[in-house]
C-alpha atoms as a PDB file:
ATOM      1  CA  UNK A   1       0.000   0.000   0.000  1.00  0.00           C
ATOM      2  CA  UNK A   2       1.320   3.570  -0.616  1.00  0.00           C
ATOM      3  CA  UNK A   3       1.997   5.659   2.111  1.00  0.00           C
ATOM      4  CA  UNK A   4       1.783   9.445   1.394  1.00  0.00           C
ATOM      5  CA  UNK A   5       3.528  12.626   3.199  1.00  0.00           C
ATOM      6  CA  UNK A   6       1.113  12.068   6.416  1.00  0.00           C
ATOM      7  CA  UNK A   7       0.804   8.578   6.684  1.00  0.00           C
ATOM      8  CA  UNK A   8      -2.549   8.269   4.542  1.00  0.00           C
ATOM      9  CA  UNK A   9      -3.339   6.143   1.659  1.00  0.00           C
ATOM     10  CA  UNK A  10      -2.425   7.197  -1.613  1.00  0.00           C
ATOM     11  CA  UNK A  11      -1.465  10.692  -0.441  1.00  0.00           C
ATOM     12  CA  UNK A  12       1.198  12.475  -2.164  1.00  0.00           C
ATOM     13  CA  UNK A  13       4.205  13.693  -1.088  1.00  0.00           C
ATOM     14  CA  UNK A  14       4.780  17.652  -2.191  1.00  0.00           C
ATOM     15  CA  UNK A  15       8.000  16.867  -4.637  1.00  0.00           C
ATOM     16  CA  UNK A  16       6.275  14.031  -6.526  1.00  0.00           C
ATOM     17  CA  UNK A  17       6.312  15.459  -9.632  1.00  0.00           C
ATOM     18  CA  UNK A  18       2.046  14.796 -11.215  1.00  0.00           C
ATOM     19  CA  UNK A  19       3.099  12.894 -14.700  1.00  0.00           C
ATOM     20  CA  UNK A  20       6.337  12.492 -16.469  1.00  0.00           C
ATOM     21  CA  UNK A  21       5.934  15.048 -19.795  1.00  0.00           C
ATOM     22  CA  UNK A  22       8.680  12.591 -21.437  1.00  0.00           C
ATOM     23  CA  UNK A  23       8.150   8.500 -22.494  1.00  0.00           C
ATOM     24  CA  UNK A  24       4.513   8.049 -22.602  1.00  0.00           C
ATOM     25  CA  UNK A  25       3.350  10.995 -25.134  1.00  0.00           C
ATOM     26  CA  UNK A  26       6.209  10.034 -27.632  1.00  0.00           C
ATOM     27  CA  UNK A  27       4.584   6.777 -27.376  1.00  0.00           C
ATOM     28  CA  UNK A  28       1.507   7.628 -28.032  1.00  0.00           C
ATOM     29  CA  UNK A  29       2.598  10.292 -31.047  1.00  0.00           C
ATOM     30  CA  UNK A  30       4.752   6.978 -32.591  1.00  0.00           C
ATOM     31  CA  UNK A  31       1.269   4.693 -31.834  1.00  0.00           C
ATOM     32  CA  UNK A  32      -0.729   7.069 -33.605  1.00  0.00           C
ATOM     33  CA  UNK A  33       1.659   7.254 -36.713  1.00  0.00           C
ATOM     34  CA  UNK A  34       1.892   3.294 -37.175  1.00  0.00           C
ATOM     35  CA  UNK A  35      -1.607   3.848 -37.292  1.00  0.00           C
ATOM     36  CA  UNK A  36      -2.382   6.256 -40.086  1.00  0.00           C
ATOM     37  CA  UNK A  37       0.685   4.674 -42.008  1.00  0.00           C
ATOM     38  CA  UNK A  38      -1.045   1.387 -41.529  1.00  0.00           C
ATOM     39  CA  UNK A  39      -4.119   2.771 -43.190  1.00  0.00           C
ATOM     40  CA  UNK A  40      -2.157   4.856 -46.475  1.00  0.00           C
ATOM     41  CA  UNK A  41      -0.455   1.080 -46.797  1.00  0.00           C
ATOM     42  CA  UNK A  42      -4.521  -0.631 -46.821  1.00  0.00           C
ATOM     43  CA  UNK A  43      -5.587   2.798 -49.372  1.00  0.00           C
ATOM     44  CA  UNK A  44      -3.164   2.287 -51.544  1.00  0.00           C
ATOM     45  CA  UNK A  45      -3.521  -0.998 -52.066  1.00  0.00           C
ATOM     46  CA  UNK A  46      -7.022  -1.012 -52.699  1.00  0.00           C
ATOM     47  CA  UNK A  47      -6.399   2.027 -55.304  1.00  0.00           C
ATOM     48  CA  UNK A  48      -3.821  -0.858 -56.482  1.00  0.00           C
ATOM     49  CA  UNK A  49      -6.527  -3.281 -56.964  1.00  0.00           C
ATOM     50  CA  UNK A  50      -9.495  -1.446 -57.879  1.00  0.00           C
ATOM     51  CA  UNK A  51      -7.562  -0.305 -61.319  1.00  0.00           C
ATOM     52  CA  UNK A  52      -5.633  -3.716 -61.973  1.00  0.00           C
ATOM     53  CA  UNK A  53      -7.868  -5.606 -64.355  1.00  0.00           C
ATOM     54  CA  UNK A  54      -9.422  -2.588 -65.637  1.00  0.00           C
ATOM     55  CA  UNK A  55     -11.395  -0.558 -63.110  1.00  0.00           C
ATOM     56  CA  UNK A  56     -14.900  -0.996 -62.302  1.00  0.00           C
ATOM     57  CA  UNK A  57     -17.475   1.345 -60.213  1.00  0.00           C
ATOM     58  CA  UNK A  58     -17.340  -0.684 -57.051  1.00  0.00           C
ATOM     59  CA  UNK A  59     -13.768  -1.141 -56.971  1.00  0.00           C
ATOM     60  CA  UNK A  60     -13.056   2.311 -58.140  1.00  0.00           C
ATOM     61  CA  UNK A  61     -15.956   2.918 -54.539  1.00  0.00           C
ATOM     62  CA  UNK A  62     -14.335   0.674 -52.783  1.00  0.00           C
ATOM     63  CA  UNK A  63     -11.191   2.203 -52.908  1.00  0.00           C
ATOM     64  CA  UNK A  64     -12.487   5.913 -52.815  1.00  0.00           C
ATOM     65  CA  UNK A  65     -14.047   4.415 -49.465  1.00  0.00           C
ATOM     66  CA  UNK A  66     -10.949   3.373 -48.374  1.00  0.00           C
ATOM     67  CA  UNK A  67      -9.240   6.809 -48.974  1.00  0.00           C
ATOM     68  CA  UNK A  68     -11.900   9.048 -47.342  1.00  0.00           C
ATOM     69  CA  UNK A  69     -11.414   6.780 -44.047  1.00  0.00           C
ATOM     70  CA  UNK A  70      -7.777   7.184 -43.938  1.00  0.00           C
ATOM     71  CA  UNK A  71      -7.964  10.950 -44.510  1.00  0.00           C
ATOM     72  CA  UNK A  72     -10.242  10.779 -41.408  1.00  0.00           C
ATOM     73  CA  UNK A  73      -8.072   9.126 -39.427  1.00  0.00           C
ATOM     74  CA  UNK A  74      -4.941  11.014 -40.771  1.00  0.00           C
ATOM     75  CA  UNK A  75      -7.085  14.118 -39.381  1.00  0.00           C
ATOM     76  CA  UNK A  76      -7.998  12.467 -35.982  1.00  0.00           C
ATOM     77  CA  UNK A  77      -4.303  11.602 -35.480  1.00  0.00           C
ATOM     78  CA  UNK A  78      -3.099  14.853 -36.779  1.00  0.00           C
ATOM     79  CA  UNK A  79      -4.958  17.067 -34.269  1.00  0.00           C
ATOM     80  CA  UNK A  80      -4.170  14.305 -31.315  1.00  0.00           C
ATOM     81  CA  UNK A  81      -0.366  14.977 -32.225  1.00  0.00           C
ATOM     82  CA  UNK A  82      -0.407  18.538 -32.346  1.00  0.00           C
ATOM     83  CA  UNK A  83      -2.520  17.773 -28.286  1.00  0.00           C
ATOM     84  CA  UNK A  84       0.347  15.778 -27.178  1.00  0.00           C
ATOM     85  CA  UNK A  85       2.645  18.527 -27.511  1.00  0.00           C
ATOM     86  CA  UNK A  86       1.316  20.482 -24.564  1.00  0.00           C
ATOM     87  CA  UNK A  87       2.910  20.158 -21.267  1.00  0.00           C
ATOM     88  CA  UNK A  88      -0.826  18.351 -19.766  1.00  0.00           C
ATOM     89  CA  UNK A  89      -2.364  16.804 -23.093  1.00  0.00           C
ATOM     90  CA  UNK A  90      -6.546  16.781 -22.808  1.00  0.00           C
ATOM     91  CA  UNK A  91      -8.049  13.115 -22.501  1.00  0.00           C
ATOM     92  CA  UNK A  92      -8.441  12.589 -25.678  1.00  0.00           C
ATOM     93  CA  UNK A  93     -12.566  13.207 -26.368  1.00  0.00           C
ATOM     94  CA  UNK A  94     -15.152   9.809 -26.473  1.00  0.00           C
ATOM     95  CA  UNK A  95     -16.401  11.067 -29.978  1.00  0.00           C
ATOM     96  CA  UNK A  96     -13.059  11.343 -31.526  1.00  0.00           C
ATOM     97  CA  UNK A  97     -12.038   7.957 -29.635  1.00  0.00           C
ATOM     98  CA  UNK A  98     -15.141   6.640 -31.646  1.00  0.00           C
ATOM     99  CA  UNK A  99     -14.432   8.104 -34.700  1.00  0.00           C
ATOM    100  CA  UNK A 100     -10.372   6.502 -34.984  1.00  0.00           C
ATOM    101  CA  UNK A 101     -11.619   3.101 -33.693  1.00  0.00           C
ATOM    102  CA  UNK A 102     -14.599   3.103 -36.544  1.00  0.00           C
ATOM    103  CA  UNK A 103     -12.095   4.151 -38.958  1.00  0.00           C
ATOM    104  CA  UNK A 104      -9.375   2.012 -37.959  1.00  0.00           C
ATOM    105  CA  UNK A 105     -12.450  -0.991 -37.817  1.00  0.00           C
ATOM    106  CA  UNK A 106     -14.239  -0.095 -41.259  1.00  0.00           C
ATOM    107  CA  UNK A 107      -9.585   0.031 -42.790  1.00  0.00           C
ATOM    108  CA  UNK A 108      -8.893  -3.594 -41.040  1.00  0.00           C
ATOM    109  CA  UNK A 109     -12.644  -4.658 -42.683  1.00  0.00           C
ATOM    110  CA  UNK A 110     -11.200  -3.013 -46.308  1.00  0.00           C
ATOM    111  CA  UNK A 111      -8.109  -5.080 -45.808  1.00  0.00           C
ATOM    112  CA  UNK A 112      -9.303  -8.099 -44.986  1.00  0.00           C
ATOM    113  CA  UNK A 113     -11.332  -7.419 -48.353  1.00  0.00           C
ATOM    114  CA  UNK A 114      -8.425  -6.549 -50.081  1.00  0.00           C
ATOM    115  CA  UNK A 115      -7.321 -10.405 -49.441  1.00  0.00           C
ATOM    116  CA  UNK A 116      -9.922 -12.398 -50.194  1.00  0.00           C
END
């Protein structure tokens, strides 16, 4: 159990320092870029396969779809990135949380597509 400055439970002592500013945002900023590269890697090939054969409307759809989610998430991650850099980062919002994992959901979905 941890023992604070008066003896209580989970108290603080005055020098502890709140959060470290250093490790955990960089790993979050490098988490959020193997993300959006991820989904350029999933766009591109489904631009790749949408015009090999010839291109046809739902392939040329598909992989329109599969662009518009990545610029999404490129945007999400973006914005989260440029939040990191402050000294306390905001939690990031439940909207925009819902927003990466449905785009990040609806990419794997387009790439599992892309193999079969």
């Amino acid at each position: 159990m941890l023992l604070g400055w008066e003896g209580e439970p989970g108290a603080r002592s005055p020098a502890a320092p709140d959060r470290d500013p250093g490790l955990q945002p960089e790993r979050t900023r490098l988490a959020w870029r193997r993300t959006t590269l991820t989904g350029a890697v999933i766009a591109v090939l489904a631009a790749k396969s949408a015009l090999h054969g010839g291109p046809s409307t739902a392939g040329v759809l598909a992989a329109a779809l599969c662009a518009a989610l990545w610029l999404a998430l490129l945007a999400l991650a973006h914005r989260r990135i440029a939040a990191l850099a402050a000294v306390r980062p905001p939690a990031l919002a439940p909207p925009a949380a819902t927003t990466a994992a449905l785009c990040v959901i609806a990419l794997a979905v387009c790439g599992a597509a892309l193999v079969f």
